[in-house]
PDB file of N, CA and C in Angstrom:
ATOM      1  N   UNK A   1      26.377 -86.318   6.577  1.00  0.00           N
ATOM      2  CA  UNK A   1      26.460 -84.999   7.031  1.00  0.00           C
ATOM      3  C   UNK A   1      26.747 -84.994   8.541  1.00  0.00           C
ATOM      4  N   UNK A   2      27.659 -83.979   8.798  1.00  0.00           N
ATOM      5  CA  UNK A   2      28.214 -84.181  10.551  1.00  0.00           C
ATOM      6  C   UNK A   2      27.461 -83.012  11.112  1.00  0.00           C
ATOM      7  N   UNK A   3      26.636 -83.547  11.853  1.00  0.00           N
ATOM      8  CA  UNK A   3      26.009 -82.315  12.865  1.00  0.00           C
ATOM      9  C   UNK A   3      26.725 -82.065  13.727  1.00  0.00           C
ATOM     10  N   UNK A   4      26.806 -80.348  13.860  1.00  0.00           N
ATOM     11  CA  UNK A   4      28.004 -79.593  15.440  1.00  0.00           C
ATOM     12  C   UNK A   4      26.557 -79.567  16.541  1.00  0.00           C
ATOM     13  N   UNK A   5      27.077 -80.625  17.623  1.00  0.00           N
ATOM     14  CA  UNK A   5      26.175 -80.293  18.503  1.00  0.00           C
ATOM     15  C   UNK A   5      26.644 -79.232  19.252  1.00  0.00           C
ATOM     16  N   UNK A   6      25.993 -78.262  19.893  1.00  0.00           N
ATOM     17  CA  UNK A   6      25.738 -76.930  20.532  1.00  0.00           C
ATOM     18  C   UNK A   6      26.979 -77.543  21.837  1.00  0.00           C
ATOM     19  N   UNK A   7      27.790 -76.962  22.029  1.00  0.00           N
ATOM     20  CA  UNK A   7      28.880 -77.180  23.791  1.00  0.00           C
ATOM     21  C   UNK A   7      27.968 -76.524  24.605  1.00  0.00           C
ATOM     22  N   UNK A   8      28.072 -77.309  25.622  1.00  0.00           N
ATOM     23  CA  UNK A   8      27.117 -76.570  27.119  1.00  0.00           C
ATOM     24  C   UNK A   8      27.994 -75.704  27.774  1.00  0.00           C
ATOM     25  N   UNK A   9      29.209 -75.802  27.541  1.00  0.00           N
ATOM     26  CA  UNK A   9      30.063 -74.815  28.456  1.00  0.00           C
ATOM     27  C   UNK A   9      30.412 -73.674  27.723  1.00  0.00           C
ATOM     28  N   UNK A  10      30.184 -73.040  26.369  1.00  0.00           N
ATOM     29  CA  UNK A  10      30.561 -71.812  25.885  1.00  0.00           C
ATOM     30  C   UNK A  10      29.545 -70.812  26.286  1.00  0.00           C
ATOM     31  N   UNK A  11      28.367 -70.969  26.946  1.00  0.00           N
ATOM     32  CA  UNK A  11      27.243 -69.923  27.467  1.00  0.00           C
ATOM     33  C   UNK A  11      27.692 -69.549  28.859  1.00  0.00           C
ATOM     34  N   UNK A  12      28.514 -70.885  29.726  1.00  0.00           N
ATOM     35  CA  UNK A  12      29.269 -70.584  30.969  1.00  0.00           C
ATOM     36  C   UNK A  12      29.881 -69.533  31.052  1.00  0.00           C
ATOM     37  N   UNK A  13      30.820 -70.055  29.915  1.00  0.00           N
ATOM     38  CA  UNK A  13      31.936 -69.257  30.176  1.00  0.00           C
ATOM     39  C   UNK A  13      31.791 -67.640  29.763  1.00  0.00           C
ATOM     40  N   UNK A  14      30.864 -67.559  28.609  1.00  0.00           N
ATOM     41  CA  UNK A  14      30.416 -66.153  28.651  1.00  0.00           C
ATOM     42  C   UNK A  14      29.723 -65.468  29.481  1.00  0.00           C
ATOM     43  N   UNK A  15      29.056 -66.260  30.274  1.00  0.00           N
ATOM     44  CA  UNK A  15      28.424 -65.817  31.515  1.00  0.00           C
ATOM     45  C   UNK A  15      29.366 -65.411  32.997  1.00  0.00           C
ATOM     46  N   UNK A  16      29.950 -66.218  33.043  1.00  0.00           N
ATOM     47  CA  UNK A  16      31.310 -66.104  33.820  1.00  0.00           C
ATOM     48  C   UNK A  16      31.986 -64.988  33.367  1.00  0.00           C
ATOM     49  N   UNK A  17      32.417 -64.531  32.243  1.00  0.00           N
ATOM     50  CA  UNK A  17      32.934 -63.754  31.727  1.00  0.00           C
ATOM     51  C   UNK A  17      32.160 -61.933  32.251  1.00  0.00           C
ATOM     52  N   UNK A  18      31.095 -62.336  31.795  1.00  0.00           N
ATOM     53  CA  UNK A  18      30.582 -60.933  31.861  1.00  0.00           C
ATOM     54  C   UNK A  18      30.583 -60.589  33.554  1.00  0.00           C
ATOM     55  N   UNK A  19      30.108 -61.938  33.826  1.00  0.00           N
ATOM     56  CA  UNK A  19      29.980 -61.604  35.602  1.00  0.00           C
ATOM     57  C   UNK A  19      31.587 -60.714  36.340  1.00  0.00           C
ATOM     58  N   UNK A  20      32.544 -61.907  35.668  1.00  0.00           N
ATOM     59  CA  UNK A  20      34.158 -60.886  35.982  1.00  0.00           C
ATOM     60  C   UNK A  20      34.191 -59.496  35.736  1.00  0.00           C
ATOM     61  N   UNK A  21      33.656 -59.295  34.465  1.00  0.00           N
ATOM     62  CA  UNK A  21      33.890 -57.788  33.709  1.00  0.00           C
ATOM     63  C   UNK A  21      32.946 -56.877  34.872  1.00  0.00           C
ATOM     64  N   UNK A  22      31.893 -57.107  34.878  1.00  0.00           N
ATOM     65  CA  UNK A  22      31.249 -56.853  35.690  1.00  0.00           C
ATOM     66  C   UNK A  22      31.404 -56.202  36.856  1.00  0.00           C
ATOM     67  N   UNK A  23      31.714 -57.924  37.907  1.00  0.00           N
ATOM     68  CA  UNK A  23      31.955 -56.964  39.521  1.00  0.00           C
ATOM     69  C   UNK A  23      33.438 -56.269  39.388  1.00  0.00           C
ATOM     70  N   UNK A  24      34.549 -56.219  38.004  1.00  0.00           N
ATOM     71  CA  UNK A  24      35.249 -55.610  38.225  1.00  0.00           C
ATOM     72  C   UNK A  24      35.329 -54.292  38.160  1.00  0.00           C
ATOM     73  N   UNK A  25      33.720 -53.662  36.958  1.00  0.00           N
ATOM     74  CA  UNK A  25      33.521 -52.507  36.522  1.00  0.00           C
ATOM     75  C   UNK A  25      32.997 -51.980  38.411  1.00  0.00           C
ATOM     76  N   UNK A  26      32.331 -52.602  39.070  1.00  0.00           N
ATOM     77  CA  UNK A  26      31.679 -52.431  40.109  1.00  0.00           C
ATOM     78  C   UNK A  26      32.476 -51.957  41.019  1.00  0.00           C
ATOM     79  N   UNK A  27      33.570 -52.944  41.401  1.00  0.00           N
ATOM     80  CA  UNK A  27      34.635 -52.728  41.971  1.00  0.00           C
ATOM     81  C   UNK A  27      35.344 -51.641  41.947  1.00  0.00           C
ATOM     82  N   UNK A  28      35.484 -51.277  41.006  1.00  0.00           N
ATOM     83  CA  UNK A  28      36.667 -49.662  40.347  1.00  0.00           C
ATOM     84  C   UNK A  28      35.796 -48.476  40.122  1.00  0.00           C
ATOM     85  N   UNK A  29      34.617 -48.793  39.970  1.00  0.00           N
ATOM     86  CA  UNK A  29      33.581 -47.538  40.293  1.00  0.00           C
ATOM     87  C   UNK A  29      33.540 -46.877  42.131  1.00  0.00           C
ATOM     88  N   UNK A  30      33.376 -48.331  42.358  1.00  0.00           N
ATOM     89  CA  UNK A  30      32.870 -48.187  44.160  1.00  0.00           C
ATOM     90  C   UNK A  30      34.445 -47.222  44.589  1.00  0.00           C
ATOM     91  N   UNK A  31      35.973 -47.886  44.108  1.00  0.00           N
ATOM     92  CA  UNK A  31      36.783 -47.458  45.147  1.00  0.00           C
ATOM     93  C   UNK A  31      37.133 -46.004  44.070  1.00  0.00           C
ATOM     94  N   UNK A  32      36.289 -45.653  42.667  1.00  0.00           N
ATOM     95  CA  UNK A  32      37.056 -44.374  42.314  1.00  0.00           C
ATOM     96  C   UNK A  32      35.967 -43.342  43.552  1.00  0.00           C
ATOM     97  N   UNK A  33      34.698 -43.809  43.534  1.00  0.00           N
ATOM     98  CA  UNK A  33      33.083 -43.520  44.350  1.00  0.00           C
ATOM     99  C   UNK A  33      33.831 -42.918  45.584  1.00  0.00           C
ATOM    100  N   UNK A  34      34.648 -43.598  46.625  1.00  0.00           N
ATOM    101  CA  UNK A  34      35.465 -43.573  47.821  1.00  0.00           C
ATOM    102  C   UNK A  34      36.516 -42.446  48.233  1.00  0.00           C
ATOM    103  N   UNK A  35      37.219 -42.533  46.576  1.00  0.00           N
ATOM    104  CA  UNK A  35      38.031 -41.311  46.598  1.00  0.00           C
ATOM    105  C   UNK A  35      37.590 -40.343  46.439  1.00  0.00           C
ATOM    106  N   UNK A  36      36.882 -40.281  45.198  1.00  0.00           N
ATOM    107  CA  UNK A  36      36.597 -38.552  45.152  1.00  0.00           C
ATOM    108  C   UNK A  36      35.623 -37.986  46.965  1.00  0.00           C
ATOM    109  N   UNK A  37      35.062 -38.996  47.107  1.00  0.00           N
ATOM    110  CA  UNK A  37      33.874 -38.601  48.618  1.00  0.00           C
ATOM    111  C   UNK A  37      34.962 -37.995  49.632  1.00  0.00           C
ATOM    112  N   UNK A  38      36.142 -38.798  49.549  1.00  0.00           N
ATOM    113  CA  UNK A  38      37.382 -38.710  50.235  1.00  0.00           C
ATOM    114  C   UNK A  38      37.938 -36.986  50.000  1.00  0.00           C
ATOM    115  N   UNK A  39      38.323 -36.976  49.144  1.00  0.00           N
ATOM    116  CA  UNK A  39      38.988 -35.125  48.427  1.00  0.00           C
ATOM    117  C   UNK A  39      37.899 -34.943  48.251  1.00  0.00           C
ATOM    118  N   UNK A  40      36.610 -34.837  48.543  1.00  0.00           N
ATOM    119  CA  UNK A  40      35.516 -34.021  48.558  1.00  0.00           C
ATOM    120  C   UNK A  40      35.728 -33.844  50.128  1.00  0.00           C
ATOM    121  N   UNK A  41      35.529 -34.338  51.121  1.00  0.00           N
ATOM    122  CA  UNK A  41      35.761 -33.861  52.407  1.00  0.00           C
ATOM    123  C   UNK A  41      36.496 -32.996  52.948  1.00  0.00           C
ATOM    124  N   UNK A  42      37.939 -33.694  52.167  1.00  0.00           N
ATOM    125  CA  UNK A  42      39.367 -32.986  52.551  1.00  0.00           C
ATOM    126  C   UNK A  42      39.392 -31.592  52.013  1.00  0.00           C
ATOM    127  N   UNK A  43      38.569 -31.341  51.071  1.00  0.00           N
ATOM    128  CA  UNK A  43      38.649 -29.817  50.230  1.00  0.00           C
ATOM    129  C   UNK A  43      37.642 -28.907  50.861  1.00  0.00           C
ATOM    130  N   UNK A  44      36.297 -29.929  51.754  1.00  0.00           N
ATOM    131  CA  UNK A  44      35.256 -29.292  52.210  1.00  0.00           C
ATOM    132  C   UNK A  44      36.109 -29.064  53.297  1.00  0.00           C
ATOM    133  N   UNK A  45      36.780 -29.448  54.564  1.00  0.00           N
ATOM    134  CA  UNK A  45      37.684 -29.455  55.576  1.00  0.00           C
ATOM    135  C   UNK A  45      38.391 -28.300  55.338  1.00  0.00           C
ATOM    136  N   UNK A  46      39.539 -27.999  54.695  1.00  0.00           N
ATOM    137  CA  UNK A  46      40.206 -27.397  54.251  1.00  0.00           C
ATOM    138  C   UNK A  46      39.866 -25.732  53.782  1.00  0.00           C
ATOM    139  N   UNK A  47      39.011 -25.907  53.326  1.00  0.00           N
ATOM    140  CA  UNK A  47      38.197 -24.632  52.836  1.00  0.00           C
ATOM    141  C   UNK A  47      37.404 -23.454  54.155  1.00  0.00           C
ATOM    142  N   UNK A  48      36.916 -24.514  54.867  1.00  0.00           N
ATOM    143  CA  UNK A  48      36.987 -24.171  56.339  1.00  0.00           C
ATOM    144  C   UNK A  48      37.482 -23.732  57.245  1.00  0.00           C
ATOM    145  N   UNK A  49      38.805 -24.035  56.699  1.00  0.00           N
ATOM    146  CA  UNK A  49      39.739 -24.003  57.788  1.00  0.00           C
ATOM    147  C   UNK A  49      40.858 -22.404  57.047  1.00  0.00           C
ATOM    148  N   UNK A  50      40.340 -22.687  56.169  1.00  0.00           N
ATOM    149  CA  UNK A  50      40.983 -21.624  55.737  1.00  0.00           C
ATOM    150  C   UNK A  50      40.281 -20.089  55.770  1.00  0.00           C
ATOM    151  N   UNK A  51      38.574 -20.262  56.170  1.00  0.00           N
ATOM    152  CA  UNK A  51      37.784 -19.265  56.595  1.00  0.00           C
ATOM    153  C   UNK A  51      38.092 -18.513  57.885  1.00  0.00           C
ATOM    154  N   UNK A  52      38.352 -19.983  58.532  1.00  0.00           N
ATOM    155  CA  UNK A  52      38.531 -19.863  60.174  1.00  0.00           C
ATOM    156  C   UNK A  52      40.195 -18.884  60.173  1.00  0.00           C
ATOM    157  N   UNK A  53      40.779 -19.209  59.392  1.00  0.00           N
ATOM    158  CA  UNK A  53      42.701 -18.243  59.603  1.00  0.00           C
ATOM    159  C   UNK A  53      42.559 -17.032  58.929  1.00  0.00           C
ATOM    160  N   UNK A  54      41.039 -16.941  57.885  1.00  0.00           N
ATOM    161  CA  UNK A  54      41.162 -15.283  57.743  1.00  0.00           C
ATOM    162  C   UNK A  54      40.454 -14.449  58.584  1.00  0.00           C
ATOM    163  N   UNK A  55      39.479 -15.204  59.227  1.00  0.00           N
ATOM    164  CA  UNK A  55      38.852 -14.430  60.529  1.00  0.00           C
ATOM    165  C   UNK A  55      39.937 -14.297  61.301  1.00  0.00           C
ATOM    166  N   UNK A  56      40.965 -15.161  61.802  1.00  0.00           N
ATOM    167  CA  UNK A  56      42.465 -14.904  62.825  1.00  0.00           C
ATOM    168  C   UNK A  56      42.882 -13.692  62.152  1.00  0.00           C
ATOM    169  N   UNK A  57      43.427 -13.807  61.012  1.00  0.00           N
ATOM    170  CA  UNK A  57      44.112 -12.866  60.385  1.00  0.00           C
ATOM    171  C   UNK A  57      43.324 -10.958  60.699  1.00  0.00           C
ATOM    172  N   UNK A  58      42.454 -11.354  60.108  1.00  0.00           N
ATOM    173  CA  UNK A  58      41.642  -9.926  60.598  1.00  0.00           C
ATOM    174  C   UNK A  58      41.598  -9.606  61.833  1.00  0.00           C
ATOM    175  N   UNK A  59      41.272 -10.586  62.606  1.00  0.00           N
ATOM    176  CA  UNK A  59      41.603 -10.068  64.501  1.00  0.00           C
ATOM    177  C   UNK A  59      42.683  -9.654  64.441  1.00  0.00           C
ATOM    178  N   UNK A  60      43.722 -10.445  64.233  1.00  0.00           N
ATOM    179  CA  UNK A  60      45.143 -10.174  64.509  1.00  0.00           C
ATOM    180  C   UNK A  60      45.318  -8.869  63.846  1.00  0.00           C
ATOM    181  N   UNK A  61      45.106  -7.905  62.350  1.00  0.00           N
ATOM    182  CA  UNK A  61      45.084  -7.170  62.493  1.00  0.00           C
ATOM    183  C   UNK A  61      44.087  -6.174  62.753  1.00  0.00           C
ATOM    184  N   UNK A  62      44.027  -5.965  63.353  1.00  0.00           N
ATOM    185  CA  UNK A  62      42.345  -5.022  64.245  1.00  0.00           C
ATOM    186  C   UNK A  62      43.163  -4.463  65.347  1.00  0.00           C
ATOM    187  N   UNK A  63      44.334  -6.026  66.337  1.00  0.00           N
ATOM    188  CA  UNK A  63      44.705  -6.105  67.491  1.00  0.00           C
ATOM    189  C   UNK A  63      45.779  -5.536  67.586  1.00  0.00           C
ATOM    190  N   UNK A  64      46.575  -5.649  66.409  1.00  0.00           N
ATOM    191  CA  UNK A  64      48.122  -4.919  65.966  1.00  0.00           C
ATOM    192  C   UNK A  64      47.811  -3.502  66.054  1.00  0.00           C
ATOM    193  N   UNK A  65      46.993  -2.966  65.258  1.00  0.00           N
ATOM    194  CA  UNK A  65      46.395  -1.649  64.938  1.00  0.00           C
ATOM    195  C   UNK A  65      46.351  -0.925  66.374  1.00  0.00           C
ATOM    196  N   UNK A  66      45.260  -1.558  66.913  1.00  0.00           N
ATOM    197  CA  UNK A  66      44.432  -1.301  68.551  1.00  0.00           C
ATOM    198  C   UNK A  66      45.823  -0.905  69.189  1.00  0.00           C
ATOM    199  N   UNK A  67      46.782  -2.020  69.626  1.00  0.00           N
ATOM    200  CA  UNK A  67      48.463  -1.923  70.190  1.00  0.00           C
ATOM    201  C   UNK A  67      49.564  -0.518  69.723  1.00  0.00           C
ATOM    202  N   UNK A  68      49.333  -0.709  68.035  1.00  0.00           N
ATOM    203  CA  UNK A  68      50.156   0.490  67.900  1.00  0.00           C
ATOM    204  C   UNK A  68      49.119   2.093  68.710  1.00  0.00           C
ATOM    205  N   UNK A  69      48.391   1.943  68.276  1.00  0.00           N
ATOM    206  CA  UNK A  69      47.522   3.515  68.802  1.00  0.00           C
ATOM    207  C   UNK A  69      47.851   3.419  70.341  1.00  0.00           C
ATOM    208  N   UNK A  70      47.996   2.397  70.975  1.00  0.00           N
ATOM    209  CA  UNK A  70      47.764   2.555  72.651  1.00  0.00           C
ATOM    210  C   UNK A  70      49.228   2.787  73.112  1.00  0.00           C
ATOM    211  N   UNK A  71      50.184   1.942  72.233  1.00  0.00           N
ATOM    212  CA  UNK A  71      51.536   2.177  72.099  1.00  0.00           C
ATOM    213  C   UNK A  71      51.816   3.878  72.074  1.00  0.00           C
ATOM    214  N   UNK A  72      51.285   4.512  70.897  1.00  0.00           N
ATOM    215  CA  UNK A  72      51.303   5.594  70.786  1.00  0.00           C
ATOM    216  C   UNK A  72      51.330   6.721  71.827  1.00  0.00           C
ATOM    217  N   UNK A  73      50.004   6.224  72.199  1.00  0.00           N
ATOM    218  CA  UNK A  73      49.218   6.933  73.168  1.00  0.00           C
ATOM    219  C   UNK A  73      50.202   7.256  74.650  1.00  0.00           C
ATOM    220  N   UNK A  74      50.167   5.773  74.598  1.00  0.00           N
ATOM    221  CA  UNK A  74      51.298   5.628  76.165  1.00  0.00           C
ATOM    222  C   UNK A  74      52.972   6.349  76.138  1.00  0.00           C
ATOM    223  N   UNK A  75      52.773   6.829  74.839  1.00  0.00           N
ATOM    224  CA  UNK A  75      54.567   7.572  74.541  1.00  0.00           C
ATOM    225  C   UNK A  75      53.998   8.684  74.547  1.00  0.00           C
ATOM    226  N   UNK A  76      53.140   9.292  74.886  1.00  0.00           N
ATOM    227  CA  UNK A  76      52.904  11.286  74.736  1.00  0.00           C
ATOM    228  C   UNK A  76      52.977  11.231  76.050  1.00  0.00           C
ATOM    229  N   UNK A  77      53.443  12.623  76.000  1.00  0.00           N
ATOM    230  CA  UNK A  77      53.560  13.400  77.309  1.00  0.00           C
ATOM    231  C   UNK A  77      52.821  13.662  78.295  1.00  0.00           C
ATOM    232  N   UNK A  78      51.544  14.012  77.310  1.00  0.00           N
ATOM    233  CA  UNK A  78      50.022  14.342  78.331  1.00  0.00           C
ATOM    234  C   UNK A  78      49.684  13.013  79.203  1.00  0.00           C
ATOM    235  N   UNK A  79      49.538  12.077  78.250  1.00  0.00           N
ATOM    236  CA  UNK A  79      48.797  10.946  79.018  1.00  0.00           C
ATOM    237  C   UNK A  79      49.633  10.527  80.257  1.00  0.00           C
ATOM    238  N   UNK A  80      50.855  10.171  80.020  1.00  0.00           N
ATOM    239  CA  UNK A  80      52.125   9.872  81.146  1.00  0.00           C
ATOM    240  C   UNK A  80      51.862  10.958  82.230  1.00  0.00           C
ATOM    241  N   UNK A  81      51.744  12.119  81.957  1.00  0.00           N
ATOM    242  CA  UNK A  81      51.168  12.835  82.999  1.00  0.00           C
ATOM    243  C   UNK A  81      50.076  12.939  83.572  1.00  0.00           C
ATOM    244  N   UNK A  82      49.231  12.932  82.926  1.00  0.00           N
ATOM    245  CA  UNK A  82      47.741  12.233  83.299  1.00  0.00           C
ATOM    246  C   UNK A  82      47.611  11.167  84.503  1.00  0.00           C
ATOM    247  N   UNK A  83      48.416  10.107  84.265  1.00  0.00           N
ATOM    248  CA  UNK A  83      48.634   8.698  84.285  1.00  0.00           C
ATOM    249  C   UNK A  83      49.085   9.132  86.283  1.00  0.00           C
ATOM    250  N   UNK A  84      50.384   9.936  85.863  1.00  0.00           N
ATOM    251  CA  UNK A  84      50.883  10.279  87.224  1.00  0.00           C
ATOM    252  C   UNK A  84      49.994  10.780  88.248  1.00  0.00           C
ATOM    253  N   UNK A  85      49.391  12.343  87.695  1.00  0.00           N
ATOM    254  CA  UNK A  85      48.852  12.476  88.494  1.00  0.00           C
ATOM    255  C   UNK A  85      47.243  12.228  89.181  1.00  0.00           C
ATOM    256  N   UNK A  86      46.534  10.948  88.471  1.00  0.00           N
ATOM    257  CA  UNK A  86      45.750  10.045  88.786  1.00  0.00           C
ATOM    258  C   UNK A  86      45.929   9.206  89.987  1.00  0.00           C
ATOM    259  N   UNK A  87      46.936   8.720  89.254  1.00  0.00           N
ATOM    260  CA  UNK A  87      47.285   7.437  90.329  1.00  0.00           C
ATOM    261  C   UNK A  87      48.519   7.228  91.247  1.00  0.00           C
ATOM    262  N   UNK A  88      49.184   8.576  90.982  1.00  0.00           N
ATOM    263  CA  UNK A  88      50.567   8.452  91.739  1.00  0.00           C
ATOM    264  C   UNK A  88      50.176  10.159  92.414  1.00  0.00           C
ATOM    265  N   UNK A  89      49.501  10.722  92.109  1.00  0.00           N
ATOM    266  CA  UNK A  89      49.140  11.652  92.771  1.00  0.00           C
ATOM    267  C   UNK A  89      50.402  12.851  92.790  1.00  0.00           C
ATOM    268  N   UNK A  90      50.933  12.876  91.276  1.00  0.00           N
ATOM    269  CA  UNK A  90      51.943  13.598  91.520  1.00  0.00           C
ATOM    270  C   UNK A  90      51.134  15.567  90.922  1.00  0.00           C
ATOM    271  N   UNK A  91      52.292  16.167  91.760  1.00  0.00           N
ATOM    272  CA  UNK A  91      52.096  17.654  91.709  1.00  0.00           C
ATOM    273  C   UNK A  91      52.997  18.271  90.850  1.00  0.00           C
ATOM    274  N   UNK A  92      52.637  19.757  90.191  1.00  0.00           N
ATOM    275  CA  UNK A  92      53.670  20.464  89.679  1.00  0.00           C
ATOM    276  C   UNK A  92      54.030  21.628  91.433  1.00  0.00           C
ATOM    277  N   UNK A  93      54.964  22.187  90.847  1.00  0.00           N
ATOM    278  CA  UNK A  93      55.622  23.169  91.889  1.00  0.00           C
ATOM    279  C   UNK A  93      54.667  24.089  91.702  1.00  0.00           C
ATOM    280  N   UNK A  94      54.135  24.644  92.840  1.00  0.00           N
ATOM    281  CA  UNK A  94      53.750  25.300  93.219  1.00  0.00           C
ATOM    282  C   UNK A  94      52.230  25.151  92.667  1.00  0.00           C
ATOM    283  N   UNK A  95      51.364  24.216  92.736  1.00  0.00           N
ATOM    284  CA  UNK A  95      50.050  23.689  92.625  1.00  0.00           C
ATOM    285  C   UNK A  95      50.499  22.903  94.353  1.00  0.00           C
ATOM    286  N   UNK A  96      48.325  22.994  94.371  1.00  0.00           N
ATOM    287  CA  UNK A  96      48.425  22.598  95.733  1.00  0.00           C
ATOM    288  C   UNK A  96      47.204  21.171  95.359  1.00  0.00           C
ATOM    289  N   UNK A  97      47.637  20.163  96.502  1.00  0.00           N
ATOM    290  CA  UNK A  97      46.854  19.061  95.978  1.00  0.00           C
ATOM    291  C   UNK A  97      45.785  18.754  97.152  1.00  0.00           C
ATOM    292  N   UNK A  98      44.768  18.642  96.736  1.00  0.00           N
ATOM    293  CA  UNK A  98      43.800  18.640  97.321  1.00  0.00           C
ATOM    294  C   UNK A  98      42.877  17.203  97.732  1.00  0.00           C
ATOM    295  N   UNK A  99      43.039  16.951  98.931  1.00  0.00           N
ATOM    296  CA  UNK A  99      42.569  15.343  98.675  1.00  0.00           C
ATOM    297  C   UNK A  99      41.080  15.678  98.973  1.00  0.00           C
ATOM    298  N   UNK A 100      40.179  14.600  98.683  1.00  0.00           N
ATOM    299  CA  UNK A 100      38.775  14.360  99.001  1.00  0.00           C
ATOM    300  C   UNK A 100      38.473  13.268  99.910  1.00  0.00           C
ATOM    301  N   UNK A 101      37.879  13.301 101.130  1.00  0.00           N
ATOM    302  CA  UNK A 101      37.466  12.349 101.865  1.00  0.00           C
ATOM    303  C   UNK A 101      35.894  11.799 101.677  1.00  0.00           C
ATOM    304  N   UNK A 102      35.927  10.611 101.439  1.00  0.00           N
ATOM    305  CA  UNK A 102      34.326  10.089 101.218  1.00  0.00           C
ATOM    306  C   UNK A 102      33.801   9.546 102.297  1.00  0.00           C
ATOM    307  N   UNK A 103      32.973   9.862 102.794  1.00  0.00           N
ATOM    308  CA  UNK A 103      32.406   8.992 104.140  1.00  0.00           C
ATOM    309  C   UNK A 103      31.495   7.688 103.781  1.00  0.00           C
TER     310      UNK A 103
END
C-alpha cells in the first residue's frame, strides 16, 4: 500500500494566496476609500461656492434695482432742479436769492 505523504508547500501556497487576495482587496478598498473622500470634498467645495454666487447674484440684483430707481430719479425734472438750485445756486426770473451768513 503507497502512503501520500502530506506536501509542506500546498498550506504555503494557500497562505500566500490568501495573503495576495487579501492586501489586494485592501489595496482597492483604501484607493476606492480616497476617491470617494476626494468627490466628497469637491462636491462639499463646490456646493459652497455655489451659495457664495447666489448671495452675489442677489446683491447684484438689489444693486441693479437701487441704479435703475436713482437712474430714474436723476432723469426728472424736479430733482435736476433741486440739484441746481442746492448746489449751483441757480434762480428762476424774477425770485430773489437770499444768502445766509454763519458766524
Amino acid at each position: 500500500m503507497i502512503r501520500k505523504v502530506p506536501n509542506p508547500t500546498k498550506p504555503k501556497k494557500k497562505f500566500r494566496r490568501i495573503f495576495i487576495i487579501g492586501s489586494l482587496m485592501i489595496l482597492i478598498s483604501s484607493f476606492c476609500s480616497l476617491q470617494f473622500y476626494r468627490g466628497y470634498k469637491t462636491l462639499a467645495l463646490m456646493q459652497e461656492q455655489v451659495a457664495e454666487l447666489k448671495t452675489q447674484i442677489q446683491y447684484m440684483k438689489y444693486e441693479k434695482e437701487r441704479l435703475l430707481n436713482l437712474l430714474e430719479k436723476l432723469d426728472s425734472e424736479d430733482y435736476i432742479e433741486r440739484i441746481a438750485r442746492e448746489e449751483l445756486g441757480l434762480v428762476k426770473r424774477g425770485e430773489i436769492l437770499i444768502i445766509t451768513v454763519e458766524e
